[in-house]
N, C-alpha and C. Protein backbone atom coordinates (compact mmCIF):
# COMPACT_ATOMS: atom_id res chain seq x y z
N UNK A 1 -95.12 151.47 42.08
CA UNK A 1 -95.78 152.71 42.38
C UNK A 1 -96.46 152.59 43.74
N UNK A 2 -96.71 153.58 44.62
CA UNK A 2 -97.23 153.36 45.56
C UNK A 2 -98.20 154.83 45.95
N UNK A 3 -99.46 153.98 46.18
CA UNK A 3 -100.60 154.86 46.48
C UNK A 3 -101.18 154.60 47.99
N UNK A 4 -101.40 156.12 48.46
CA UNK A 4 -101.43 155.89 49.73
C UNK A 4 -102.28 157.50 49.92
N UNK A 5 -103.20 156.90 50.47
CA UNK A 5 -104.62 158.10 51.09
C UNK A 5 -104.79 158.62 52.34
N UNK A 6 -104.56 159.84 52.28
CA UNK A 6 -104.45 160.31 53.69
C UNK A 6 -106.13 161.43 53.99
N UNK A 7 -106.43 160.81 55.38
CA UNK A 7 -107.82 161.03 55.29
C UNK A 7 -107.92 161.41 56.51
N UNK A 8 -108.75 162.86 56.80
CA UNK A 8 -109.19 163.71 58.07
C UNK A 8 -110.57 163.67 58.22
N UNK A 9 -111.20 163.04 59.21
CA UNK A 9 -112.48 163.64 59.31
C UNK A 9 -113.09 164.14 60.64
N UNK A 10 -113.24 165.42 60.96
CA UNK A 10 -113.94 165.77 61.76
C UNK A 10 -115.24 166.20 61.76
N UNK A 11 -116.35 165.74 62.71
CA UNK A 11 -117.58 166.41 62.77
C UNK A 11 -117.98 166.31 60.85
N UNK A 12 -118.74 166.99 61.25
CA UNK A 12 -119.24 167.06 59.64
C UNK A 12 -118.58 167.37 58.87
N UNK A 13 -117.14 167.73 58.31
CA UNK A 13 -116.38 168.31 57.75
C UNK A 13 -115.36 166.94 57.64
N UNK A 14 -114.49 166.78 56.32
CA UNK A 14 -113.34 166.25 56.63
C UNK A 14 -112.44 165.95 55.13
N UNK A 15 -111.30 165.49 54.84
CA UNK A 15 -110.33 165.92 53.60
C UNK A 15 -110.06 164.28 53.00
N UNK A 16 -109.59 164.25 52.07
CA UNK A 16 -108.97 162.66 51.31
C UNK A 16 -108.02 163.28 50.20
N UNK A 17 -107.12 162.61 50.52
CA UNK A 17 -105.91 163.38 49.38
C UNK A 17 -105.24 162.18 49.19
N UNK A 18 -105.27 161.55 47.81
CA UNK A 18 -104.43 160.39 47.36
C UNK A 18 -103.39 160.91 46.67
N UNK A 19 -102.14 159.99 46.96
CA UNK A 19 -100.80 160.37 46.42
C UNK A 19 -100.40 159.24 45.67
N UNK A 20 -99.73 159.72 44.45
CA UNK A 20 -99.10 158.21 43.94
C UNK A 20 -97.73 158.65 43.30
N UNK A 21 -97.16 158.01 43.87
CA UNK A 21 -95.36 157.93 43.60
C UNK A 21 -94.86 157.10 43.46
N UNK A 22 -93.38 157.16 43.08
CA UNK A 22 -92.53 155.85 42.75
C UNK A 22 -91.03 156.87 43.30
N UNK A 23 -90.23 155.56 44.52
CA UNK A 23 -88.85 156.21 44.28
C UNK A 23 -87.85 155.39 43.78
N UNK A 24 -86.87 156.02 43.59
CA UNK A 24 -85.56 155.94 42.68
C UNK A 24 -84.47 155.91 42.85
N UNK A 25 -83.91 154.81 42.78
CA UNK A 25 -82.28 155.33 42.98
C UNK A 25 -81.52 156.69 42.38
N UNK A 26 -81.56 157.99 42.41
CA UNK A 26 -80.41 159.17 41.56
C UNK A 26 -79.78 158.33 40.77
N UNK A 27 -78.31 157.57 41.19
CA UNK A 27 -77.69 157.18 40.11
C UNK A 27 -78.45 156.64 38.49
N UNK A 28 -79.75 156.15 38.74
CA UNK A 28 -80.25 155.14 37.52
C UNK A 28 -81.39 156.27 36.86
N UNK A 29 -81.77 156.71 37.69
CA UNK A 29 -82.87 158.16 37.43
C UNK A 29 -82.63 158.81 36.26
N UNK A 30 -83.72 158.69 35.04
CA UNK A 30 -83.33 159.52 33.95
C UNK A 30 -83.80 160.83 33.59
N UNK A 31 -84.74 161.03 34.74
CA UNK A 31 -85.69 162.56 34.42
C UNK A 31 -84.96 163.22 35.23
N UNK A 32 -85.36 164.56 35.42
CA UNK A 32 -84.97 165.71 35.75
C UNK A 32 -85.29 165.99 37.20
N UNK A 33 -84.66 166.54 37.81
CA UNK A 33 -85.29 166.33 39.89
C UNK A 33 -84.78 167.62 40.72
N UNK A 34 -84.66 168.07 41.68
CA UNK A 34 -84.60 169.05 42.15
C UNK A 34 -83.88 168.68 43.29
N UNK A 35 -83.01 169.27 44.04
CA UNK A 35 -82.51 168.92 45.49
C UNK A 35 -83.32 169.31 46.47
N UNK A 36 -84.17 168.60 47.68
CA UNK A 36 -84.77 168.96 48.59
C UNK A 36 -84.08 168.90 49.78
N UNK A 37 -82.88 168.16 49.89
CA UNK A 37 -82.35 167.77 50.92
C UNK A 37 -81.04 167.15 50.58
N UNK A 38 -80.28 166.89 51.59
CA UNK A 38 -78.95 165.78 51.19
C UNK A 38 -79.21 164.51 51.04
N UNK A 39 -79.28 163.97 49.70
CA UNK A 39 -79.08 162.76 49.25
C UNK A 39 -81.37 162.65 49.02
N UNK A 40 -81.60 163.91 49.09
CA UNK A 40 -83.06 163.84 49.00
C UNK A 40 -83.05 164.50 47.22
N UNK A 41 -84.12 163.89 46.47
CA UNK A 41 -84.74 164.60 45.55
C UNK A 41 -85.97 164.25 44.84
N UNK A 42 -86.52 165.23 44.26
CA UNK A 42 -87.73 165.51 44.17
C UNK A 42 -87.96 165.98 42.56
N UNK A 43 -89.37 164.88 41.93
CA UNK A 43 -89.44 165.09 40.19
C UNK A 43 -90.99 164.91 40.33
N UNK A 44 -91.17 165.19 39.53
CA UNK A 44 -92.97 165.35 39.17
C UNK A 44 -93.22 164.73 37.42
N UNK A 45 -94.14 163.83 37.86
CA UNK A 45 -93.93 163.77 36.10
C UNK A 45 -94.48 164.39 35.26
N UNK A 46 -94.30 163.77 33.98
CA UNK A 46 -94.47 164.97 32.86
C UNK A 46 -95.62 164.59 31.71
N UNK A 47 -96.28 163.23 32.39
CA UNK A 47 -97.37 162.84 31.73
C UNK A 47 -98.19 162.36 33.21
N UNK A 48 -99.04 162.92 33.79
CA UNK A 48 -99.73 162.32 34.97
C UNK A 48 -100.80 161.65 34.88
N UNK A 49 -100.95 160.27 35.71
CA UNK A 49 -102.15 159.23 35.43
C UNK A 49 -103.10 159.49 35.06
N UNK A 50 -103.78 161.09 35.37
CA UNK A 50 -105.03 161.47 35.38
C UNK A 50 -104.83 161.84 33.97
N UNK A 51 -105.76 162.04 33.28
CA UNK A 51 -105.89 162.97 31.95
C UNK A 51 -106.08 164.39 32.02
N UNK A 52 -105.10 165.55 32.17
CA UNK A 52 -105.21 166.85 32.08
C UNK A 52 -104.55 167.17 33.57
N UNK A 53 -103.90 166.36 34.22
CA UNK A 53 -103.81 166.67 35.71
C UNK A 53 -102.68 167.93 35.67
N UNK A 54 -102.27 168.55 36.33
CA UNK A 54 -101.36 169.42 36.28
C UNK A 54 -100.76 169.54 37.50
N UNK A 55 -99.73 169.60 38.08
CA UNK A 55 -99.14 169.89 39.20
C UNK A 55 -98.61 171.64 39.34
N UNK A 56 -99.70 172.49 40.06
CA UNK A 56 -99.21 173.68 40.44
C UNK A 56 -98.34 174.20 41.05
N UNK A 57 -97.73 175.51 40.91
CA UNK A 57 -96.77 175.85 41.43
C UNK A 57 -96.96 175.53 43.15
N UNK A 58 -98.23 175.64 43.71
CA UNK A 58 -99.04 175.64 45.19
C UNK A 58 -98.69 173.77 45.42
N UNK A 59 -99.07 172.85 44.62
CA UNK A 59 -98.69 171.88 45.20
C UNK A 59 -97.16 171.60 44.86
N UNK A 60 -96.49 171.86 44.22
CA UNK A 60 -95.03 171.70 43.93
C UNK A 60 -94.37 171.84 45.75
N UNK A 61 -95.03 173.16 46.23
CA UNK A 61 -94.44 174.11 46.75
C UNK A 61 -94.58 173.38 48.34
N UNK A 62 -95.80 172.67 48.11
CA UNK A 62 -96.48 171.96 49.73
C UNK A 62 -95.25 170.71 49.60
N UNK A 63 -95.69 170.20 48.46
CA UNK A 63 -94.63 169.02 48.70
C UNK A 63 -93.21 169.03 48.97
N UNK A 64 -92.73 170.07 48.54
CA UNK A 64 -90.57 169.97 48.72
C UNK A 64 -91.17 170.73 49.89
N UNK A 65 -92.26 171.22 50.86
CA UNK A 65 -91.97 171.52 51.92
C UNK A 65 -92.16 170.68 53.11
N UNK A 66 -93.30 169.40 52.28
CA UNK A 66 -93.25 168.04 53.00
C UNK A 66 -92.42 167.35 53.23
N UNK A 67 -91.75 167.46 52.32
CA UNK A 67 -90.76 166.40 52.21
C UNK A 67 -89.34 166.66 53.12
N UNK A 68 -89.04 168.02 52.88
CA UNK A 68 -87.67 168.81 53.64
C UNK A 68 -88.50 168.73 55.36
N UNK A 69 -89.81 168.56 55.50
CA UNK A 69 -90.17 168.08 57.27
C UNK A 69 -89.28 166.89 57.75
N UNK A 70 -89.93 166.48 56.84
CA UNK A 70 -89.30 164.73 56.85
C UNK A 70 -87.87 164.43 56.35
N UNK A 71 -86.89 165.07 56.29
CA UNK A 71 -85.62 164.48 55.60
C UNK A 71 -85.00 163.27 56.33
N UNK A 72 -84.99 164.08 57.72
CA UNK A 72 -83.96 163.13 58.51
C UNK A 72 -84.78 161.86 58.24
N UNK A 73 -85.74 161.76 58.54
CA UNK A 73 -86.44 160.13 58.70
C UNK A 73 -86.40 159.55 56.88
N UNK A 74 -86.81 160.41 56.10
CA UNK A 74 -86.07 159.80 54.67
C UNK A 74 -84.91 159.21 54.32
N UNK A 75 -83.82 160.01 54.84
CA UNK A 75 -82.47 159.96 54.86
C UNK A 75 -82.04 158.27 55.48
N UNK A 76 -82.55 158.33 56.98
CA UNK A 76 -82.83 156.94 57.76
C UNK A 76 -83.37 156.16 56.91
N UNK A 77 -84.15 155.71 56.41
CA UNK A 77 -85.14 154.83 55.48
C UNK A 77 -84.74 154.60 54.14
N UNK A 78 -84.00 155.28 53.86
CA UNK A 78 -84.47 154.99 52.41
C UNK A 78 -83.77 154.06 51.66
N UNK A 79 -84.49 153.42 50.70
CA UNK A 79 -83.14 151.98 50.36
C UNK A 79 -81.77 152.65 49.53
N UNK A 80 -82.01 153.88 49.13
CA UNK A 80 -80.71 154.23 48.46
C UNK A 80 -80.04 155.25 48.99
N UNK A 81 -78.70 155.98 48.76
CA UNK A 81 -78.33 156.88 49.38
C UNK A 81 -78.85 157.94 48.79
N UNK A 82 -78.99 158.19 47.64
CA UNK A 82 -79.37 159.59 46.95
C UNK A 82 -81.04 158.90 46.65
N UNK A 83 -81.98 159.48 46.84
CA UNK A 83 -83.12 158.92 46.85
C UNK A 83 -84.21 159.62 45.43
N UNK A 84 -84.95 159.43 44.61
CA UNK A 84 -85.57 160.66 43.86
C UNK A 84 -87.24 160.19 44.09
N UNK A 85 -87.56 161.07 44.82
CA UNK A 85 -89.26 161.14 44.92
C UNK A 85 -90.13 161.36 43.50
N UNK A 86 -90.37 160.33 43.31
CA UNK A 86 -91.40 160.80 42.00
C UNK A 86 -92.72 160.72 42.20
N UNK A 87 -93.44 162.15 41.86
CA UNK A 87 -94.59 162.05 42.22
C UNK A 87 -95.73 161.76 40.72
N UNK A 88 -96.52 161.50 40.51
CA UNK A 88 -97.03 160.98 40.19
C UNK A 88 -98.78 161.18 39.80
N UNK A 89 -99.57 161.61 40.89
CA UNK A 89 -100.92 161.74 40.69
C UNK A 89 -100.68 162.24 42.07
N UNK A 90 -101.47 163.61 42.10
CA UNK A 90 -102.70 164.11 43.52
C UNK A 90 -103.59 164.38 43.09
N UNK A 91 -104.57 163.47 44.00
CA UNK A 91 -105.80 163.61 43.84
C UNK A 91 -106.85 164.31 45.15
N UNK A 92 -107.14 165.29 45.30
CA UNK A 92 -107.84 165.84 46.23
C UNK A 92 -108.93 167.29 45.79
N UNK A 93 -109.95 167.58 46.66
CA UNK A 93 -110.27 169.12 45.94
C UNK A 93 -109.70 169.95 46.25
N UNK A 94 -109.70 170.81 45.18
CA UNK A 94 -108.83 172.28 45.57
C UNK A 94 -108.36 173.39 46.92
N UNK A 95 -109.67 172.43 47.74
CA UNK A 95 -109.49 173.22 48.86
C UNK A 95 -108.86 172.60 49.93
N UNK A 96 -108.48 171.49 49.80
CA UNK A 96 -108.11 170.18 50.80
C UNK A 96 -106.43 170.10 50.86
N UNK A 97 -105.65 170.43 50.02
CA UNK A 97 -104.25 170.09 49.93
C UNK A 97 -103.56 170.85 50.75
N UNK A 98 -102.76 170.13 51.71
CA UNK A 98 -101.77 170.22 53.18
C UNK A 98 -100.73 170.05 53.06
N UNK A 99 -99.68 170.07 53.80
CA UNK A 99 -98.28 169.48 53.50
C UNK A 99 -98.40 167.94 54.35
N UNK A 100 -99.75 167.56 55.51
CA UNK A 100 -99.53 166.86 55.93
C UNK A 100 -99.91 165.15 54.98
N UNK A 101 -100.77 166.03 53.82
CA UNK A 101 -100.65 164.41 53.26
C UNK A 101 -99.93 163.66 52.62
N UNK A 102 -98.66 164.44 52.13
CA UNK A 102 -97.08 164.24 51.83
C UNK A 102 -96.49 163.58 52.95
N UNK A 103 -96.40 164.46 53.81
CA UNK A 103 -96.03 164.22 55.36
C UNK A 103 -96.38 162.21 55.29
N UNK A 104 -97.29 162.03 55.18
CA UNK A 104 -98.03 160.66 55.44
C UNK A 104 -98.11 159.49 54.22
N UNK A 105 -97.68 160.12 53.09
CA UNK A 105 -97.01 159.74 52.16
C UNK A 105 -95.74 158.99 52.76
N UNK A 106 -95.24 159.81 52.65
CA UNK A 106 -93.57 159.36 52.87
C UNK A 106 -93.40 158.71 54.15
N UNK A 107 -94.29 158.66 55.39
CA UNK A 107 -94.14 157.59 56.35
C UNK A 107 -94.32 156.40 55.86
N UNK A 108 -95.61 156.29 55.00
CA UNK A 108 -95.79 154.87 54.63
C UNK A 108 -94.74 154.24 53.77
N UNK A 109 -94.08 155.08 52.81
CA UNK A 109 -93.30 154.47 51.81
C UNK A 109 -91.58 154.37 52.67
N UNK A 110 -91.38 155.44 53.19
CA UNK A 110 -89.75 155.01 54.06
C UNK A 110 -90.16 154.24 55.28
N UNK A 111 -91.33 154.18 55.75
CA UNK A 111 -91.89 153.07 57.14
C UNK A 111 -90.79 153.87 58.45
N UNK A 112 -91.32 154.98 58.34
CA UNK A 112 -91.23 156.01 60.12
C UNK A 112 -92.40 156.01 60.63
N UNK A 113 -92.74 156.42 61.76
CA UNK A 113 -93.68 156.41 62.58
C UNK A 113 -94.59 158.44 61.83
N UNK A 114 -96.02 157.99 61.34
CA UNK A 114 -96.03 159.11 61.21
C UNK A 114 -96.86 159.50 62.82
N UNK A 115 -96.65 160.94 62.89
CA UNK A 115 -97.11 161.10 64.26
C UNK A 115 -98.03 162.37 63.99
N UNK A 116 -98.97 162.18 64.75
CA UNK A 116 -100.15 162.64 64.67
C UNK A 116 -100.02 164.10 64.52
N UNK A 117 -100.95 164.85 63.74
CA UNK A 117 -100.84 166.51 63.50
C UNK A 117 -102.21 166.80 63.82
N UNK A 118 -101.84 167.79 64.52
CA UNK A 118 -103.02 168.46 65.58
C UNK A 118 -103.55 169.31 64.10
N UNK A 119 -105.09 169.61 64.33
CA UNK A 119 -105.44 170.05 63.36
C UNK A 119 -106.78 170.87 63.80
N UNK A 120 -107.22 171.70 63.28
CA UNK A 120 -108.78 172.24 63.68
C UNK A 120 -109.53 172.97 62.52
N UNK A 121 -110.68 173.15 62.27
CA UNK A 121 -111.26 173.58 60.99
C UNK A 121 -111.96 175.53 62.00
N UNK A 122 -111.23 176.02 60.71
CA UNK A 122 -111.50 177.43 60.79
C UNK A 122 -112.58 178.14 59.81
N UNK A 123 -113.55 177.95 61.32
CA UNK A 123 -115.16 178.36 60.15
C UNK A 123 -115.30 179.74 59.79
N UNK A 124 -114.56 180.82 59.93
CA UNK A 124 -114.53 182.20 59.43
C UNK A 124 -113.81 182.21 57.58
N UNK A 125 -112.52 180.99 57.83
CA UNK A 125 -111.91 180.95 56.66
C UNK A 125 -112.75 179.59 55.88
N UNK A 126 -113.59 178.67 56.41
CA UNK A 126 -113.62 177.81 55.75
C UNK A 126 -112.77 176.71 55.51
N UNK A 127 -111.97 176.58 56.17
CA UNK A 127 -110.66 175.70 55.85
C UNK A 127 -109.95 175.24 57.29
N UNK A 128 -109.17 174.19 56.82
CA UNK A 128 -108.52 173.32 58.03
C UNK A 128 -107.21 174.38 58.25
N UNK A 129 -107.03 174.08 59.41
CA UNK A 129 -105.28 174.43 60.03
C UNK A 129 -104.73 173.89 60.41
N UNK A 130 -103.36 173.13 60.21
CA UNK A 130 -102.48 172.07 60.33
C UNK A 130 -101.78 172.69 61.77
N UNK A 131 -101.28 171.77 62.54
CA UNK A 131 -100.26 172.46 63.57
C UNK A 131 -99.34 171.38 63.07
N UNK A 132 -98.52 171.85 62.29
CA UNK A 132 -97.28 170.66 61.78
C UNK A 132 -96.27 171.24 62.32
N UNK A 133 -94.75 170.62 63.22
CA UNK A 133 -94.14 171.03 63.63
C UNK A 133 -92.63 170.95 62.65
N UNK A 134 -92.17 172.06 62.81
CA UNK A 134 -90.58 171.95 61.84
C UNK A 134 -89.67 170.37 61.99
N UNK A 135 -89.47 170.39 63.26
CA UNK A 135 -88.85 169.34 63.46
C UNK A 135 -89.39 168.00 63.28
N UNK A 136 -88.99 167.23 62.65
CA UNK A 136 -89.89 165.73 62.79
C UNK A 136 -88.97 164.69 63.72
């Protein structure tokens, strides 16, 4: 399993979002997964570390969009050809979850260079703004 914390802090303000996953060869994979990409896929489990944790449709939705940032460099990395992302535990507050801490997830576990995301906190909304770019 691999846990890995992705952490912003600016000025008085700043985010911590822990991820914990495990990946998979497809061929040996016995749960259920989704296609995010070619030779990419994506499962959530169905009992999570936490007690009561739930994975929302909102983080489902950040992550296969993290992850489809990152394919090509997955695709490059990964020890298998068909790969299955299993996620596992997020841990962050409700107001903190990005696509970039997926994003930083998956650098550490396929070992790409993650590269820095411009970011700024929007004090009218209360909340951060990612400048994440399509292309990785």
């Amino acid at each position: 399993m691999e846990e890995h914390k992705y952490v912003l802090l600016k000025g008085r303000w700043g985010i911590s979002i822990t991820i914990i996953g495990q990946i998979f060869d497809k061929s040996t994979y016995k749960g259920e997964s989704i296609a995010v990409d070619k030779g990419i896929f994506l499962s959530f489990s169905k009992a999570p570390i936490i007690k009561n944790e739930v994975f929302c449709e909102e983080d489902r939705e950040s992550i296969y969009k993290a992850i489809k940032m990152v394919g090509n460099e997955i695709e490059k990395n990964a020890p298998f050809h068909n790969v299955v992302i299993h996620i596992c535990s997020l841990q962050y507050s409700l107001c903190y979850y990005q696509e970039e801490a997926m994003i930083y997830w998956c650098s550490k576990v396929f070992g790409f260079r993650f590269r820095e995301i411009g970011s700024e906190f929007d004090y009218l909304n209360n909340r951060y703004i990612f400048h994440i770019q399509n292309t990785w």
